[in-house]
N, C-alpha and C. Protein backbone atom coordinates (compact mmCIF):
# COMPACT_ATOMS: atom_id res chain seq x y z
N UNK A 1 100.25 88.73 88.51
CA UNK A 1 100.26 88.85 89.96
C UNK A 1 99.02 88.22 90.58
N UNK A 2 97.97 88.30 90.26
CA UNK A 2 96.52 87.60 90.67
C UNK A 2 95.89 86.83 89.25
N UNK A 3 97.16 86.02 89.48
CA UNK A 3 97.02 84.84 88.19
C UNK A 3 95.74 84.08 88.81
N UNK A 4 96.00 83.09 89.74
CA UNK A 4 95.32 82.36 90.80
C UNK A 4 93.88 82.96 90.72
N UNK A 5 94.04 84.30 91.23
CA UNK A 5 92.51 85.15 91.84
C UNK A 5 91.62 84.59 90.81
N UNK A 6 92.33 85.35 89.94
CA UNK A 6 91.60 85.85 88.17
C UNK A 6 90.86 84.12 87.70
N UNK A 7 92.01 83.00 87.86
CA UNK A 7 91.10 81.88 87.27
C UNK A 7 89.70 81.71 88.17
N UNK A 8 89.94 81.81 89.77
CA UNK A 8 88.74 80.95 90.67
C UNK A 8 87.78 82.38 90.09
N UNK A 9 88.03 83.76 89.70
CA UNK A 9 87.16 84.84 89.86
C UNK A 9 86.40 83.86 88.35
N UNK A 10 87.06 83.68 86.80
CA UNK A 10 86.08 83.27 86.11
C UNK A 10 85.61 81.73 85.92
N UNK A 11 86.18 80.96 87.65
CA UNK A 11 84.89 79.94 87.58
C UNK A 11 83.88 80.04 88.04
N UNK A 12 83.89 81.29 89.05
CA UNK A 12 82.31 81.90 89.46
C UNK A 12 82.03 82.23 88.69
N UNK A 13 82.53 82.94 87.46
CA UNK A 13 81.59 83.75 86.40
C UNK A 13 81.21 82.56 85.98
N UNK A 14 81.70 81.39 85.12
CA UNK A 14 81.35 80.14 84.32
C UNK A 14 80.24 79.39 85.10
N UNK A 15 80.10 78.98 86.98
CA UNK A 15 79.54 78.35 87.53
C UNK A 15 78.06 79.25 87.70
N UNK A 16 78.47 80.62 87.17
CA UNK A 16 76.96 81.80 87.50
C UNK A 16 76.11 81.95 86.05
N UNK A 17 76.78 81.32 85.03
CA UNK A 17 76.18 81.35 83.74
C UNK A 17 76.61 82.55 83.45
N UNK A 18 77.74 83.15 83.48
CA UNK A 18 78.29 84.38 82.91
C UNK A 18 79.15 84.69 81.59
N UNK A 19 78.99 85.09 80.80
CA UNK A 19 80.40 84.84 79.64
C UNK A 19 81.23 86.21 79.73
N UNK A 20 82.42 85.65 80.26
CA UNK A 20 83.46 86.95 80.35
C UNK A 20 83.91 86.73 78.66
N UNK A 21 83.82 88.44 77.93
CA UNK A 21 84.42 88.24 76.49
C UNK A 21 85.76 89.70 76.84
N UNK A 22 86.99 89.04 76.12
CA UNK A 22 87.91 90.13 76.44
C UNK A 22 87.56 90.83 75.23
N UNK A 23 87.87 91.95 75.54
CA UNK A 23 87.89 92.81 74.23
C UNK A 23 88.92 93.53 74.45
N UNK A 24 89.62 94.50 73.15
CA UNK A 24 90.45 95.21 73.33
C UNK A 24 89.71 96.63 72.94
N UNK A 25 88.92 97.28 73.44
CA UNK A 25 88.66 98.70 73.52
C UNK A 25 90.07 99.82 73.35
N UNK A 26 89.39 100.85 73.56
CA UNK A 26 90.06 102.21 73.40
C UNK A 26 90.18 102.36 74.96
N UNK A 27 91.51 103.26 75.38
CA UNK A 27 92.13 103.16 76.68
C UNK A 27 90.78 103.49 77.79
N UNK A 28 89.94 104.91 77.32
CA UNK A 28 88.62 105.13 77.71
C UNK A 28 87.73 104.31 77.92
N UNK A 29 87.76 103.17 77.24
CA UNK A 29 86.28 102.30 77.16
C UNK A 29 86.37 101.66 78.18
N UNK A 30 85.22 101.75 78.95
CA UNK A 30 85.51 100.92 80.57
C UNK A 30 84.73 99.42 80.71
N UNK A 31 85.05 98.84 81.59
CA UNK A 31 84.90 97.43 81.50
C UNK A 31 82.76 97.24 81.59
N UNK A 32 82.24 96.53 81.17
CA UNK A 32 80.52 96.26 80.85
C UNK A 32 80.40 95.72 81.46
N UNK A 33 79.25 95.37 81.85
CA UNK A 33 78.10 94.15 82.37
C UNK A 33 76.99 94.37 82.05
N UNK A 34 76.37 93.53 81.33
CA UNK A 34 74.87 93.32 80.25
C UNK A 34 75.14 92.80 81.98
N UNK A 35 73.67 92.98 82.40
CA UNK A 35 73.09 92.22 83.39
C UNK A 35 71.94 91.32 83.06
N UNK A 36 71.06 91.81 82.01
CA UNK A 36 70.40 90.89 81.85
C UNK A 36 70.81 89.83 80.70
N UNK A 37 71.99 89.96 79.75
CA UNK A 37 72.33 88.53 79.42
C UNK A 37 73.14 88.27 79.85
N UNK A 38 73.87 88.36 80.99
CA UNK A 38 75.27 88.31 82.07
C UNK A 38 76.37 87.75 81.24
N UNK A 39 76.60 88.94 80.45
CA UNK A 39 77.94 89.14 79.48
C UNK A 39 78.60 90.48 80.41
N UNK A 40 80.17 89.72 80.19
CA UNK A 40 81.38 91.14 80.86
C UNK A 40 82.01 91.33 79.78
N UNK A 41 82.25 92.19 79.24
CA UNK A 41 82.94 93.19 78.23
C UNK A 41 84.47 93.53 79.12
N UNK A 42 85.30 92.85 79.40
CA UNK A 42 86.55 92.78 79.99
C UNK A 42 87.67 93.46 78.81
N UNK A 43 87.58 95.19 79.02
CA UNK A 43 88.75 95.70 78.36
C UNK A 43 90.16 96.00 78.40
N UNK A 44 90.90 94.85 77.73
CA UNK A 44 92.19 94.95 78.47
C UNK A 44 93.34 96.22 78.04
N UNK A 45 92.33 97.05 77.20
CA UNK A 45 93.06 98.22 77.18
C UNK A 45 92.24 99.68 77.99
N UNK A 46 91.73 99.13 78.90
CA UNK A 46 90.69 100.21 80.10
C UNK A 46 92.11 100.62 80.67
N UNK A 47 92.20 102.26 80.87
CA UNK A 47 93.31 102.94 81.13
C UNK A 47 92.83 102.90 83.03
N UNK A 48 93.15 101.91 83.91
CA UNK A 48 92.68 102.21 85.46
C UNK A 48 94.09 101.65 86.05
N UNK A 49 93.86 102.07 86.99
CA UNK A 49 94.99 102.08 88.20
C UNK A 49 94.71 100.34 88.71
N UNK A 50 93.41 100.40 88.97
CA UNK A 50 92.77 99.25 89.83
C UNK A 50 92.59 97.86 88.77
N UNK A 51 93.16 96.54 89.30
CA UNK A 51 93.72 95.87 89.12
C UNK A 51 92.87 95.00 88.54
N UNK A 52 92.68 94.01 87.36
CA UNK A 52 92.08 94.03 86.67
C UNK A 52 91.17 92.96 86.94
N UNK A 53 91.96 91.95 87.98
CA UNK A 53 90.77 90.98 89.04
C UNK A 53 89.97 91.55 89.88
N UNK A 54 90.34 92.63 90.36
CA UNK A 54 89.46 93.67 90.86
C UNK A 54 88.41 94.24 89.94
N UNK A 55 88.28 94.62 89.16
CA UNK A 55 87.17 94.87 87.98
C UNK A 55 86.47 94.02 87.21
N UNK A 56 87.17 92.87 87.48
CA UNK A 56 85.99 91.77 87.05
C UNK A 56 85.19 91.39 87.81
N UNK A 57 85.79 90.67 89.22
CA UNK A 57 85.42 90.78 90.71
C UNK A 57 83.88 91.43 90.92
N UNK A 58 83.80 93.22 91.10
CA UNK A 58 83.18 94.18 90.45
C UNK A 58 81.50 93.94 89.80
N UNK A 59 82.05 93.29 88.30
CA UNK A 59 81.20 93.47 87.14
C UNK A 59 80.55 91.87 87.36
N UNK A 60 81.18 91.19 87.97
CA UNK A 60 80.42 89.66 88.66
C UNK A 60 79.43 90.39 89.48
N UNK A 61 80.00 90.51 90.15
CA UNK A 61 79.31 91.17 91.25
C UNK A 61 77.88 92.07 90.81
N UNK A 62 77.94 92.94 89.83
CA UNK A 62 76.71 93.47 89.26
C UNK A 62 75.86 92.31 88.46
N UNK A 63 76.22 91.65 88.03
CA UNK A 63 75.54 90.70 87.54
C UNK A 63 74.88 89.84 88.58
N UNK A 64 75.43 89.28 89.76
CA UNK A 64 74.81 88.81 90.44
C UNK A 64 74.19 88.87 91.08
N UNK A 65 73.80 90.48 91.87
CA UNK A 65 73.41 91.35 92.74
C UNK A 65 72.62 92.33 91.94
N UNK A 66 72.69 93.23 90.85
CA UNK A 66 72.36 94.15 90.66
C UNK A 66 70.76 93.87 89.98
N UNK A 67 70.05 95.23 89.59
CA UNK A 67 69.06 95.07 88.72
C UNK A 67 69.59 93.99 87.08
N UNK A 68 68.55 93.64 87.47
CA UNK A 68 69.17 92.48 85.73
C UNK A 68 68.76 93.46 84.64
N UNK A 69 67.95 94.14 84.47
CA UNK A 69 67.68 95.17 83.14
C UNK A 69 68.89 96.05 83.30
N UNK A 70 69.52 96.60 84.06
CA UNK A 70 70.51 97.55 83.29
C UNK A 70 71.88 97.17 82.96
N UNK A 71 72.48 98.13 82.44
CA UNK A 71 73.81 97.68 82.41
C UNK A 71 74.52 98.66 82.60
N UNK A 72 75.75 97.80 83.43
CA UNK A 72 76.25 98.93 83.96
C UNK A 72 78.03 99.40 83.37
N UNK A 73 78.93 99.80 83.58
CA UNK A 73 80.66 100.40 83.18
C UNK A 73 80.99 100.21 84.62
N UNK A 74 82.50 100.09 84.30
CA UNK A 74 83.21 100.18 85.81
C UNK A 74 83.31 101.09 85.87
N UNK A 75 82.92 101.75 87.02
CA UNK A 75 83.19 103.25 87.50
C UNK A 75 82.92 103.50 89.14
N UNK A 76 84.55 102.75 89.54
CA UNK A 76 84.65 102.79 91.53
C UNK A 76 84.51 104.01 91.62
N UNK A 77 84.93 105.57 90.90
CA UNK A 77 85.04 106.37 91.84
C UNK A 77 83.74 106.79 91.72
N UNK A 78 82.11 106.31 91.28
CA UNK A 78 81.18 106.60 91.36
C UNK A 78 80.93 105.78 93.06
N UNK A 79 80.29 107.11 93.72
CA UNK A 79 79.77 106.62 95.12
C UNK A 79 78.47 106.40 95.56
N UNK A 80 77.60 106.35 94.55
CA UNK A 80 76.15 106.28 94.69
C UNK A 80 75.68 104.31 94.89
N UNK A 81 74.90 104.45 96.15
CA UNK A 81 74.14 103.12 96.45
C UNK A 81 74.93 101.94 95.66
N UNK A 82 74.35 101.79 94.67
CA UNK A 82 74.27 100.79 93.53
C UNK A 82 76.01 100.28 93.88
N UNK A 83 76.70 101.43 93.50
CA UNK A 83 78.24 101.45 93.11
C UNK A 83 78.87 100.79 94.33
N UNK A 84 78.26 101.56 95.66
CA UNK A 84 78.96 101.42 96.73
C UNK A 84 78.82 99.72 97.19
N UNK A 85 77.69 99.34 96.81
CA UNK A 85 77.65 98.17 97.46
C UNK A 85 78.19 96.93 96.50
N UNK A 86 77.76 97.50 94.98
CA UNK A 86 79.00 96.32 94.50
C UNK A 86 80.25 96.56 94.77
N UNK A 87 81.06 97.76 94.95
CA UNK A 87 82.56 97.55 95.61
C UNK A 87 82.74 96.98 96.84
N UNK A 88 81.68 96.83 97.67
CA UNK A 88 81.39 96.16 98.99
C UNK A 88 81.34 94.61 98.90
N UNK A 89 80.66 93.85 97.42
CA UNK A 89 80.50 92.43 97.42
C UNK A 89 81.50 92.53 96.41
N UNK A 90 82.22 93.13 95.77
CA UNK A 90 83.66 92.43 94.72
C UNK A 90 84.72 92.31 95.92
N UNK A 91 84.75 93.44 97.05
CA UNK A 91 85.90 93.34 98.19
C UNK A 91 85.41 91.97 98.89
N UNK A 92 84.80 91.48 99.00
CA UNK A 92 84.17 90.37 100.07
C UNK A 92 84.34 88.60 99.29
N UNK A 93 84.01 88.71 98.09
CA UNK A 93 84.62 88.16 97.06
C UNK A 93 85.57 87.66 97.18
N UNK A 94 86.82 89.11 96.70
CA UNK A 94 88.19 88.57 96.62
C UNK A 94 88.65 88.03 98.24
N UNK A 95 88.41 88.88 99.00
CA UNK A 95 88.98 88.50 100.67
C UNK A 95 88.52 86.88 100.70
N UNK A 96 87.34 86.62 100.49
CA UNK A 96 86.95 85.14 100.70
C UNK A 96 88.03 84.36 99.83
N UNK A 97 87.87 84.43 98.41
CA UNK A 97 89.10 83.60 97.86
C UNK A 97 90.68 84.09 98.45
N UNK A 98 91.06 85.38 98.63
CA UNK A 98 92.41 85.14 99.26
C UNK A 98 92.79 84.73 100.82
N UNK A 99 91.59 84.85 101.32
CA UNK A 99 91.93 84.34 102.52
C UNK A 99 91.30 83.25 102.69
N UNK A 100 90.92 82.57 102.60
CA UNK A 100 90.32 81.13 103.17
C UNK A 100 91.10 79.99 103.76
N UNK A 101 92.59 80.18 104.00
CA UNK A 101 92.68 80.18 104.87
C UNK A 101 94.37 80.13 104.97
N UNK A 102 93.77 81.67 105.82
CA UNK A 102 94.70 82.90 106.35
C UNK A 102 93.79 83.00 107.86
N UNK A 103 94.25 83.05 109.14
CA UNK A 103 94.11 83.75 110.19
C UNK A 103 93.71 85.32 109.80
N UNK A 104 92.93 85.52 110.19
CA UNK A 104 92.34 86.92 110.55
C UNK A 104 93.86 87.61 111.11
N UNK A 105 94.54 87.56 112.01
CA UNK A 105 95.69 88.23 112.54
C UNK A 105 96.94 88.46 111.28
N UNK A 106 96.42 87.57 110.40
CA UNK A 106 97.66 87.84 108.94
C UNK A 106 97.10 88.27 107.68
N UNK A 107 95.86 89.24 108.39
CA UNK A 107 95.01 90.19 107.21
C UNK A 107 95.93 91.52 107.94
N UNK A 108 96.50 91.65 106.55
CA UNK A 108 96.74 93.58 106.39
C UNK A 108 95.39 94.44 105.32
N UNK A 109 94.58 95.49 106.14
CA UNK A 109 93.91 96.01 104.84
C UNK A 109 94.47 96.55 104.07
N UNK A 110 95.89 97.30 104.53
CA UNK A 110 96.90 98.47 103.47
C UNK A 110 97.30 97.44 102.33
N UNK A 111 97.92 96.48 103.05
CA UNK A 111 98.47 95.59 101.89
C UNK A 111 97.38 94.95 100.92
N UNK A 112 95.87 94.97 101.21
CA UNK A 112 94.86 94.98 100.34
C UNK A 112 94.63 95.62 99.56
N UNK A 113 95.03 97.26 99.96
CA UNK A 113 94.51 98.44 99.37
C UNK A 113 95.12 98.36 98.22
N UNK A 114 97.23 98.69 98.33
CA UNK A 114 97.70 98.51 97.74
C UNK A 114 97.81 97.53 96.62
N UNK A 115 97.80 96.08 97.19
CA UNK A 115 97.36 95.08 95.96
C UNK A 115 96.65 95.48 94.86
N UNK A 116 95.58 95.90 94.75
CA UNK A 116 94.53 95.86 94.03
C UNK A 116 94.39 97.54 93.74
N UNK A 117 95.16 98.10 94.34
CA UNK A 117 95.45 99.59 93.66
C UNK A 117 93.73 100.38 94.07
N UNK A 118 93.41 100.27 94.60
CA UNK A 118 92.38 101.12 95.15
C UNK A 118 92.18 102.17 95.70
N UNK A 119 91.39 103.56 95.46
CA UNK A 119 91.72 104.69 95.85
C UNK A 119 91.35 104.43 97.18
N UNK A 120 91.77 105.84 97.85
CA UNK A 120 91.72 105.99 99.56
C UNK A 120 90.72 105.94 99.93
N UNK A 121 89.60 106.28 99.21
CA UNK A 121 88.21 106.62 99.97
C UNK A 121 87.95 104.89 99.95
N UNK A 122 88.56 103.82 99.46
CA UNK A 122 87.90 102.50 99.62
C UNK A 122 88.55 101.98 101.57
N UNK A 123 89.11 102.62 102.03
CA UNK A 123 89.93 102.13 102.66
C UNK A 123 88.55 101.66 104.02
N UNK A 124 87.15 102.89 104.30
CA UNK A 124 86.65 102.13 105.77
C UNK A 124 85.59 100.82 104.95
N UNK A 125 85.92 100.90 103.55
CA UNK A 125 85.09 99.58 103.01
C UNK A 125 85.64 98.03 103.28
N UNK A 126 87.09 98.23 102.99
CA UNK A 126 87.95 97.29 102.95
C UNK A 126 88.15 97.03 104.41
N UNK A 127 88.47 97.46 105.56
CA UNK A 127 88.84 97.48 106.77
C UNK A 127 87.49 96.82 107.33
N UNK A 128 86.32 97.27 107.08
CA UNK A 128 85.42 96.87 107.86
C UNK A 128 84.57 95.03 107.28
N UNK A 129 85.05 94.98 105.56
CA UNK A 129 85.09 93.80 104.96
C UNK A 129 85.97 92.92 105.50
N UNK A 130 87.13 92.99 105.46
CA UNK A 130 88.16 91.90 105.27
C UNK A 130 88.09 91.62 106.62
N UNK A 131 87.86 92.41 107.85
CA UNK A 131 88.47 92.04 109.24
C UNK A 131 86.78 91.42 109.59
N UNK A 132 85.94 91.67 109.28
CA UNK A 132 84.73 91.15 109.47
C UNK A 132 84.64 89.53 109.90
């Protein structure tokens, strides 16, 4: 479904010096980001609702933004600083590649939400991103 997304999402990773490695983890094991050797640990057996260009999206996003010494797991329904604002630059991300060019008047945020399977509490993130 976000065949398209997923390639332009890992030529930013490739153009950022990033190496996305898939792995097949245990349904529990959630997706990585070494920040300081900007490796993604992309588990395609991570048991999540939320869509899996969306979690790479995400873990770019910590790599590019975040402290470079730590590393971090996907974990949206964590709401602390750090968390909140990379779900703030992975949403801004994808909107830039899916809309670029889309009219602002043929942005739905629901139909965002839904896409990408995102819980409710993302909804005044997305609304106030995408229509921005």
């Amino acid at each position: 479904m976000h065949e398209e997304l997923f390639k332009k999402l890992l030529y930013i990773a490739d153009r950022s010096g990033i190496t996305i490695t898939d792995i097949e983890g245990s349904s529990s094991d959630p997706d990585i980001a070494f920040c300081k050797q900007r490796i993604i640990n992309l588990n395609s057996n991570f048991d999540s609702e939320i869509s899996v260009a969306f979690r790479l999206a995400h873990e770019i996003s910590h790599i590019l933004f975040s402290k470079p010494t730590f590393l971090y797991t996907f974990s949206p329904y964590t709401k602390n600083k750090e968390e909140r604002e990379t779900n703030e630059r992975a949403i801004r991300m994808i909107a830039r590649l899916m809309y670029e060019d889309v009219t602002k008047d043929q942005i739905n945020w629901l139909n965002f939400m839904n896409e990408f399977n995102l819980p409710s509490w993302f909804e005044p993130l997305v609304k106030n991103i995408i229509y921005a």
